[in-house]
Protein backbone atom coordinates (compact mmCIF):
# COMPACT_ATOMS: atom_id res chain seq x y z
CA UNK A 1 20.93 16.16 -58.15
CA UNK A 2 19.96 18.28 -55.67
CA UNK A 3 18.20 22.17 -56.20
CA UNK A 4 21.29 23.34 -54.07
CA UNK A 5 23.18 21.47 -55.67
CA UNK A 6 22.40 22.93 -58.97
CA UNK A 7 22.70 26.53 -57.78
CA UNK A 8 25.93 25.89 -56.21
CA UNK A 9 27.63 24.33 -59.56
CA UNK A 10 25.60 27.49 -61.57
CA UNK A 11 27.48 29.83 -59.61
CA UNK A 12 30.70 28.21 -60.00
CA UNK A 13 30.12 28.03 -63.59
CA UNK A 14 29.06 31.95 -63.58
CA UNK A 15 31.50 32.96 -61.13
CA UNK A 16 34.62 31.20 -63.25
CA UNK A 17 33.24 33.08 -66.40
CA UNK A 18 32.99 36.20 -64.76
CA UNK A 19 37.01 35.62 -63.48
CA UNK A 20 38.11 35.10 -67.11
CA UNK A 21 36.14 38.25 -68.98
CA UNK A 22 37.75 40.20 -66.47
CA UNK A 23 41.43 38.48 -66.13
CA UNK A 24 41.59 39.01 -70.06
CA UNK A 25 40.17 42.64 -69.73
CA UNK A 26 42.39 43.97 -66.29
CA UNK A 27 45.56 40.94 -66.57
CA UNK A 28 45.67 38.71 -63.36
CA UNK A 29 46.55 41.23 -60.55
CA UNK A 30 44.16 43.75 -60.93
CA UNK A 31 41.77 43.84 -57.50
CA UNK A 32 38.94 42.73 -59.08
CA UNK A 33 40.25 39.73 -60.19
CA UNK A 34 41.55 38.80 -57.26
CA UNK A 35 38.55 39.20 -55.89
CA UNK A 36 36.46 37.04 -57.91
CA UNK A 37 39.12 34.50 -57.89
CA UNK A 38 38.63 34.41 -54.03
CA UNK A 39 34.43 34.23 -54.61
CA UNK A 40 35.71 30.93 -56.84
CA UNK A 41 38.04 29.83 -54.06
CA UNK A 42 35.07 30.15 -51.42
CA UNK A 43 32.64 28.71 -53.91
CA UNK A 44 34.58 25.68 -55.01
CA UNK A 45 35.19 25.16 -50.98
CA UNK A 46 31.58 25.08 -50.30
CA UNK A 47 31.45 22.19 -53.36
CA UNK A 48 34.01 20.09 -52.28
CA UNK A 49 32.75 20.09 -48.74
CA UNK A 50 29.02 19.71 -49.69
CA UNK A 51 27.02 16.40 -48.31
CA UNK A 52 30.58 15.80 -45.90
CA UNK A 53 28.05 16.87 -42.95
């Protein structure tokens, strides 16, 4: 596996984490959540398109 690769599935990983602490901190709607559920969306994007080039 790839060094990019392995960042991009480490910041999935952190990024996901990061969405739960705060979804069981603020609930589901709060802004920030939102927010890092959109980072996931763009990160998770990024994955399933990666090596399609």
């Amino acid at each position: 596996m790839g060094t990019r690769l392995n960042s991009l599935l480490s910041n999935i990983e952190k990024t996901r984490g990061e969405m739960i602490e705060l979804a069981h901190r603020y609930g589901y709607s709060n802004p920030n959540v939102v927010q890092c559920s959109q980072k996931l969306d763009s990160l998770l994007n990024v994955y399933n398109n990666f090596g399609k080039k």
